[in-house]
C-alpha atoms as a PDB file:
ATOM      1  CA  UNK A   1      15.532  -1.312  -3.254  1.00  0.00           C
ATOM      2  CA  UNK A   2      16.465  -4.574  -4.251  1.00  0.00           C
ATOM      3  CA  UNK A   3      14.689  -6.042  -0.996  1.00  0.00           C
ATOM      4  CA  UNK A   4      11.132  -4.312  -2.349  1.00  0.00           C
ATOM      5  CA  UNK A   5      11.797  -5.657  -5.601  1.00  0.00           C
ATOM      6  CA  UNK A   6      12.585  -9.420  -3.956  1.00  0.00           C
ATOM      7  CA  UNK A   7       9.092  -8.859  -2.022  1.00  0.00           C
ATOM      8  CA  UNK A   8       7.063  -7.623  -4.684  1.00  0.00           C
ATOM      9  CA  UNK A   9       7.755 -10.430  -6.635  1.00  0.00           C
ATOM     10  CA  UNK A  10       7.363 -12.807  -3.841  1.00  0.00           C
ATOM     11  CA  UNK A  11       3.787 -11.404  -3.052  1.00  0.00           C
ATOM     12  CA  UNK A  12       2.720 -11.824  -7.000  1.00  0.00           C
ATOM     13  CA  UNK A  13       4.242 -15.332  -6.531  1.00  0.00           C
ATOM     14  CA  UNK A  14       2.075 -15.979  -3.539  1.00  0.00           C
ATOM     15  CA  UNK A  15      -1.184 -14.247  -5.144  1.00  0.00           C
ATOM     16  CA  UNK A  16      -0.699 -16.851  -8.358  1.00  0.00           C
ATOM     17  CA  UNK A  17      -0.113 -19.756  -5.872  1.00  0.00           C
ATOM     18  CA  UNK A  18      -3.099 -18.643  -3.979  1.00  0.00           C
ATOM     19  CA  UNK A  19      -5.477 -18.029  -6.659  1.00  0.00           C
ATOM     20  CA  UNK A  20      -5.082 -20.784  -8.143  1.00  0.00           C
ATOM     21  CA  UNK A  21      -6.200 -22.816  -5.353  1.00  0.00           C
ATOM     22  CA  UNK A  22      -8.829 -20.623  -4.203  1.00  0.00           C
ATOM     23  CA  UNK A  23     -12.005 -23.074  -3.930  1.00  0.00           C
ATOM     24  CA  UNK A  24     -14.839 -20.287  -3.999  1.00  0.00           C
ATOM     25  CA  UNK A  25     -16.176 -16.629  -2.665  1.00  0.00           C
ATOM     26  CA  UNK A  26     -17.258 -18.241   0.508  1.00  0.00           C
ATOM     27  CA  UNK A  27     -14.125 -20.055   1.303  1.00  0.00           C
ATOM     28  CA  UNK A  28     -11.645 -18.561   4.310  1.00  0.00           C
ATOM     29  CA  UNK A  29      -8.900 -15.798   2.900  1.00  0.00           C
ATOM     30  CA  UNK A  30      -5.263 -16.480   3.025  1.00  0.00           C
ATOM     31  CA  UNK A  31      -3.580 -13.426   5.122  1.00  0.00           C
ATOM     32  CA  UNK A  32       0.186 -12.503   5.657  1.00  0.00           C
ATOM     33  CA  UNK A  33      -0.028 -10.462   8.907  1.00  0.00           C
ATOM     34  CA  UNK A  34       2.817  -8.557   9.615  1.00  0.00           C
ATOM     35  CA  UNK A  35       4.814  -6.727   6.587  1.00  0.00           C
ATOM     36  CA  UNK A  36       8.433  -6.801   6.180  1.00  0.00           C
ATOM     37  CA  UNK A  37      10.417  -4.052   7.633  1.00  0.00           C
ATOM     38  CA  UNK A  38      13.186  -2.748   9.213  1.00  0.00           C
ATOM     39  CA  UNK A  39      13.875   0.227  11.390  1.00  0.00           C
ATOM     40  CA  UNK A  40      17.074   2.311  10.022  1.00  0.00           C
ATOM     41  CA  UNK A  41      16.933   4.708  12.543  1.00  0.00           C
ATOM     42  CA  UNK A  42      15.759   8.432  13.513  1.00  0.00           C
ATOM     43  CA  UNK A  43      14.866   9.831  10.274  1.00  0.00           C
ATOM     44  CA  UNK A  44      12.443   6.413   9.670  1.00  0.00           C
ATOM     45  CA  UNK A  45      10.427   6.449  12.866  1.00  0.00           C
ATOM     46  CA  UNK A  46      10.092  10.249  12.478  1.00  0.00           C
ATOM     47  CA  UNK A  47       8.821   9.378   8.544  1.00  0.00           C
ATOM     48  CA  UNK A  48       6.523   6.887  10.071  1.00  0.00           C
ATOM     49  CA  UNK A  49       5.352   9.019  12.911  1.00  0.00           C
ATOM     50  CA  UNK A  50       4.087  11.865  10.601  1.00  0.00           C
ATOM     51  CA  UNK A  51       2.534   9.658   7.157  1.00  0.00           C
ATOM     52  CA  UNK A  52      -0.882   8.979   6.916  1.00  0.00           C
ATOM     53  CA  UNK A  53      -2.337   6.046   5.097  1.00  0.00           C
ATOM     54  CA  UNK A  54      -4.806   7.197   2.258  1.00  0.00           C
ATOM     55  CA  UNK A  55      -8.334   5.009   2.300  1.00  0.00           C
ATOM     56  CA  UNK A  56     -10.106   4.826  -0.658  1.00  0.00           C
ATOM     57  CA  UNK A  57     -13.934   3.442  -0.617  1.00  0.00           C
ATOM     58  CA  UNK A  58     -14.681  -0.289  -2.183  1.00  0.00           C
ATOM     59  CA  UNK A  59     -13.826  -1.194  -5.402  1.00  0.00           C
ATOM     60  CA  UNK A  60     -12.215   2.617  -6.351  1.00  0.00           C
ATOM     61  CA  UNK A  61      -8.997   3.587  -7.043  1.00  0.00           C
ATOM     62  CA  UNK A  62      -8.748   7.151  -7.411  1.00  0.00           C
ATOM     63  CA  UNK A  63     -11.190   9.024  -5.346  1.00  0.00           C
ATOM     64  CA  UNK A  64      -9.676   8.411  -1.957  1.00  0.00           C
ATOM     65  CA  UNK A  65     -12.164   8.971   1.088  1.00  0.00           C
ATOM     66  CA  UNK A  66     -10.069  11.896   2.334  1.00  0.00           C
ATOM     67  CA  UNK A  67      -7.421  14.112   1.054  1.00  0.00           C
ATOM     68  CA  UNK A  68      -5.722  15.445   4.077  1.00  0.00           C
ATOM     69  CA  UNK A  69      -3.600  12.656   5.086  1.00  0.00           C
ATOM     70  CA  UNK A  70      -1.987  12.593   1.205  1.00  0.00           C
ATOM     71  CA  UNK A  71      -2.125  16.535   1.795  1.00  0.00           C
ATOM     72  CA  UNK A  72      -0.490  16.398   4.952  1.00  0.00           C
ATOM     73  CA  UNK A  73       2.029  13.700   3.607  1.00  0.00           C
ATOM     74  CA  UNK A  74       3.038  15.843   0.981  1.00  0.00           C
ATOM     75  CA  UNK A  75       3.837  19.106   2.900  1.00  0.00           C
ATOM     76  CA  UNK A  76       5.820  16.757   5.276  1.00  0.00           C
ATOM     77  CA  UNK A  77       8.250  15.331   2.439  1.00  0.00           C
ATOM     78  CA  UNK A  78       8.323  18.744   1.168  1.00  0.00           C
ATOM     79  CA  UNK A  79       9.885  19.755   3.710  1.00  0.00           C
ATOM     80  CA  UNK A  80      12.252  16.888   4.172  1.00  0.00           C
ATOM     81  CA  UNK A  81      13.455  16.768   0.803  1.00  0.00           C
ATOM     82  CA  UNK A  82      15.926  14.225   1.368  1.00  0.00           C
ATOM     83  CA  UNK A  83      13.397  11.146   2.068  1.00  0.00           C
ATOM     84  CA  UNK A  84      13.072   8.287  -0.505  1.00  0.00           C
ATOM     85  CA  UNK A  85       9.686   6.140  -0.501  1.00  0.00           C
ATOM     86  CA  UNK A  86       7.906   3.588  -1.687  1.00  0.00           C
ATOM     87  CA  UNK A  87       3.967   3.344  -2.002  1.00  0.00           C
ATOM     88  CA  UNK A  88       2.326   0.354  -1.097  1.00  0.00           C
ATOM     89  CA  UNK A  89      -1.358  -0.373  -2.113  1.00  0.00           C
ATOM     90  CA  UNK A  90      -3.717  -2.793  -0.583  1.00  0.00           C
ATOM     91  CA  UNK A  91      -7.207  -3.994  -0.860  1.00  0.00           C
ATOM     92  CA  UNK A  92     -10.143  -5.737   1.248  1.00  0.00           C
ATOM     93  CA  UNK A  93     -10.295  -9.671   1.128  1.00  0.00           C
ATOM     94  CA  UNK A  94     -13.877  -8.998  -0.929  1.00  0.00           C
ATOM     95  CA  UNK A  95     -13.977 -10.344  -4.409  1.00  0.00           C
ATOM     96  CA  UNK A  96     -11.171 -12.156  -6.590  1.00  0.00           C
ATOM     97  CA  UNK A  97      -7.613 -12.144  -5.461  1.00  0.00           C
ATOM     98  CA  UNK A  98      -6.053 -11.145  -8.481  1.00  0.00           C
ATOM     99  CA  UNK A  99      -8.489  -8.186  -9.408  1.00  0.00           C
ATOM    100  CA  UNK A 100      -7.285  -7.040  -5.759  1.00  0.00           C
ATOM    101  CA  UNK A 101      -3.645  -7.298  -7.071  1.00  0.00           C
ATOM    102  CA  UNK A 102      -4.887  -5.205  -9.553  1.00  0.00           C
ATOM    103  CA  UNK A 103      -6.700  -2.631  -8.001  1.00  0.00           C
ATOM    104  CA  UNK A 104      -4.285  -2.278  -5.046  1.00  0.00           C
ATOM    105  CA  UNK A 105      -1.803  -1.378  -8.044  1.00  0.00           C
ATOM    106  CA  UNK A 106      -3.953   0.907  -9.313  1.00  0.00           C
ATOM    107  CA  UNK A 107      -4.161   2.635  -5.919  1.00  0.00           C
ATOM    108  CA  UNK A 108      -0.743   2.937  -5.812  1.00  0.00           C
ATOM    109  CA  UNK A 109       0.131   4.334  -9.018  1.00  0.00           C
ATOM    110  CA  UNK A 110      -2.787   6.686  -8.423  1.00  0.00           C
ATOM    111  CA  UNK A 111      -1.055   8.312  -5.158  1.00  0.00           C
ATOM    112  CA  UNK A 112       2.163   7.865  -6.807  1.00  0.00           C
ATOM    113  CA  UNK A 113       1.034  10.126  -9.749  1.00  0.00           C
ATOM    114  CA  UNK A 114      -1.112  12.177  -7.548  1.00  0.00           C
ATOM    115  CA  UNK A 115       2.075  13.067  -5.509  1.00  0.00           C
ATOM    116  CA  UNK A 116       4.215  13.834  -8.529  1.00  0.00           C
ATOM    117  CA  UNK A 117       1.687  16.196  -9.450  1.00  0.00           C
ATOM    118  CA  UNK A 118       1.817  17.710  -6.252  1.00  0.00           C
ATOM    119  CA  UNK A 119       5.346  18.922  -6.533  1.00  0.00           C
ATOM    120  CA  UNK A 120       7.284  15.495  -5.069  1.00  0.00           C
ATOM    121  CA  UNK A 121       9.957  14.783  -7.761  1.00  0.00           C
ATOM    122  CA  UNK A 122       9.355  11.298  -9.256  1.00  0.00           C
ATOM    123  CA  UNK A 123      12.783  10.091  -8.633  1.00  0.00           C
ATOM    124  CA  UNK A 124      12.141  10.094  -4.494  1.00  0.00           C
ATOM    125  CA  UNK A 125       9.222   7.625  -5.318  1.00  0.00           C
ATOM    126  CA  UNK A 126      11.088   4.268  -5.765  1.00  0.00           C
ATOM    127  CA  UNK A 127       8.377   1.951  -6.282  1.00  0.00           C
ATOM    128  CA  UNK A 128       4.854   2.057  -6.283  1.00  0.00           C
ATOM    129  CA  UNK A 129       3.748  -1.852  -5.727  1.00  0.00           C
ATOM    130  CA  UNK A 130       0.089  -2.920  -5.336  1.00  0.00           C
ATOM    131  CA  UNK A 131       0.129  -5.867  -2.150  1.00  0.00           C
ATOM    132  CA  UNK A 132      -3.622  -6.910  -2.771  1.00  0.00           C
ATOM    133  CA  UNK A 133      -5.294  -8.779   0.228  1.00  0.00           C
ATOM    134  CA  UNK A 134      -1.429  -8.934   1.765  1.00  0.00           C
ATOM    135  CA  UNK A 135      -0.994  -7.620   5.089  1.00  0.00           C
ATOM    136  CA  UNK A 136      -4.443  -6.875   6.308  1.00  0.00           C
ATOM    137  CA  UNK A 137      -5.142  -4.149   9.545  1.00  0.00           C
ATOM    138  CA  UNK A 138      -8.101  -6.257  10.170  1.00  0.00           C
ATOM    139  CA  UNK A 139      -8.325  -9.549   9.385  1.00  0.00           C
ATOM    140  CA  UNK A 140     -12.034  -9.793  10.515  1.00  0.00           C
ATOM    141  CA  UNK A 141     -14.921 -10.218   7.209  1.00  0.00           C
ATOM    142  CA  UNK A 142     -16.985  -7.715   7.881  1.00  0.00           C
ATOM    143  CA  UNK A 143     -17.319  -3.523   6.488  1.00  0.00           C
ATOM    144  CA  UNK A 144     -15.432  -2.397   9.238  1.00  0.00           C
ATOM    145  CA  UNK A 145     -12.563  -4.233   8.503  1.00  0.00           C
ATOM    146  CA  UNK A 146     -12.468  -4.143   5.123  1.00  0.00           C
ATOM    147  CA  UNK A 147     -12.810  -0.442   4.998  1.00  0.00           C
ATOM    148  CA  UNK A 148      -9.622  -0.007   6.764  1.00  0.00           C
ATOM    149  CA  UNK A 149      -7.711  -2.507   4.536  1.00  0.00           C
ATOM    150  CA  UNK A 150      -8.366  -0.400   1.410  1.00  0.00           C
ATOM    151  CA  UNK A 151      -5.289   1.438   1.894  1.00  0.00           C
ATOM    152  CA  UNK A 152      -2.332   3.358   0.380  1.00  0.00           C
ATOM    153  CA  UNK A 153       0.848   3.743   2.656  1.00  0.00           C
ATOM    154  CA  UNK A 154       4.221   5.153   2.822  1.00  0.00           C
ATOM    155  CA  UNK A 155       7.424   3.092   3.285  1.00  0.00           C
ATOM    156  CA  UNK A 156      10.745   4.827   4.023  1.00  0.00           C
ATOM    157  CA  UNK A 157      13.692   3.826   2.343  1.00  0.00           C
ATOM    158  CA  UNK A 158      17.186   4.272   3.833  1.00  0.00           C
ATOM    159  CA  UNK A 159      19.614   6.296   1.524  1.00  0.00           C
END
């Protein structure tokens, strides 16, 4: 937990640094490629086999484009009642960096709440943190890309 915490605060730091040098719409996005992980063992790459990430259209938060991958994520930690998570948010490289930050937040605490509601207790949900722009699927500037980069995903979390 305390490595999540350590990167959610590095990825506000780098937003701030970021933002404040942004020049204008039209000037190239700043990417970090590859998020930070680490493989504990079975019970992760099953957990990452079997979650879905939840898309969500352009500038939304909490109408995500389909519900069966959160359905289907739900069932599956029902019935592995043991598994802690986190849920990450992200957002498209369109408009400002720090509304992103925002809105990627918002897209997690939506799925966070959404799963609570659903019958996951709250205390297997560790952190809900909103990356922004952060660790794109598709660093291309075009719909297609940024349609798959509005995105809420699952991280495991070792016991």
């Amino acid at each position: 937990m305390r490595l999540h915490f350590v990167l959610c605060i590095s990825a506000v730091l780098v937003l701030t640094v970021v933002a404040a040098t942004a020049q204008s719409e039209n000037s190239a996005p700043i990417y970090l490629y590859s998020a930070p992980g680490a493989i504990f063992g079975p019970e992760q790459a099953e957990f990452d086999k079997a979650m879905q990430e939840v898309m969500f259209p352009w500038n939304d938060h909490d109408t995500p484009t389909d519900q069966s991958g959160l359905k289907a994520n739900v069932q599956w930690l029902k019935d592995h009642p043991n598994v802690r998570f986190y849920v990450d948010g992200y957002a498209s490289s369109r408009g400002e960096l720090i509304y992103n930050l925002v809105l990627s937040q918002k897209r997690a605490d939506y799925i966070k709440e959404t799963m609570i509601a659903m019958g996951i207790p709250e205390n297997r949900i560790l952190l809900a943190v909103g990356w922004g722009q952060l660790y794109p699927v598709c660093p291309e500037l075009d719909d297609n890309c940024w349609s798959k980069n509005r995105r809420v995903r699952l991280e495991y979390s070792p016991k």
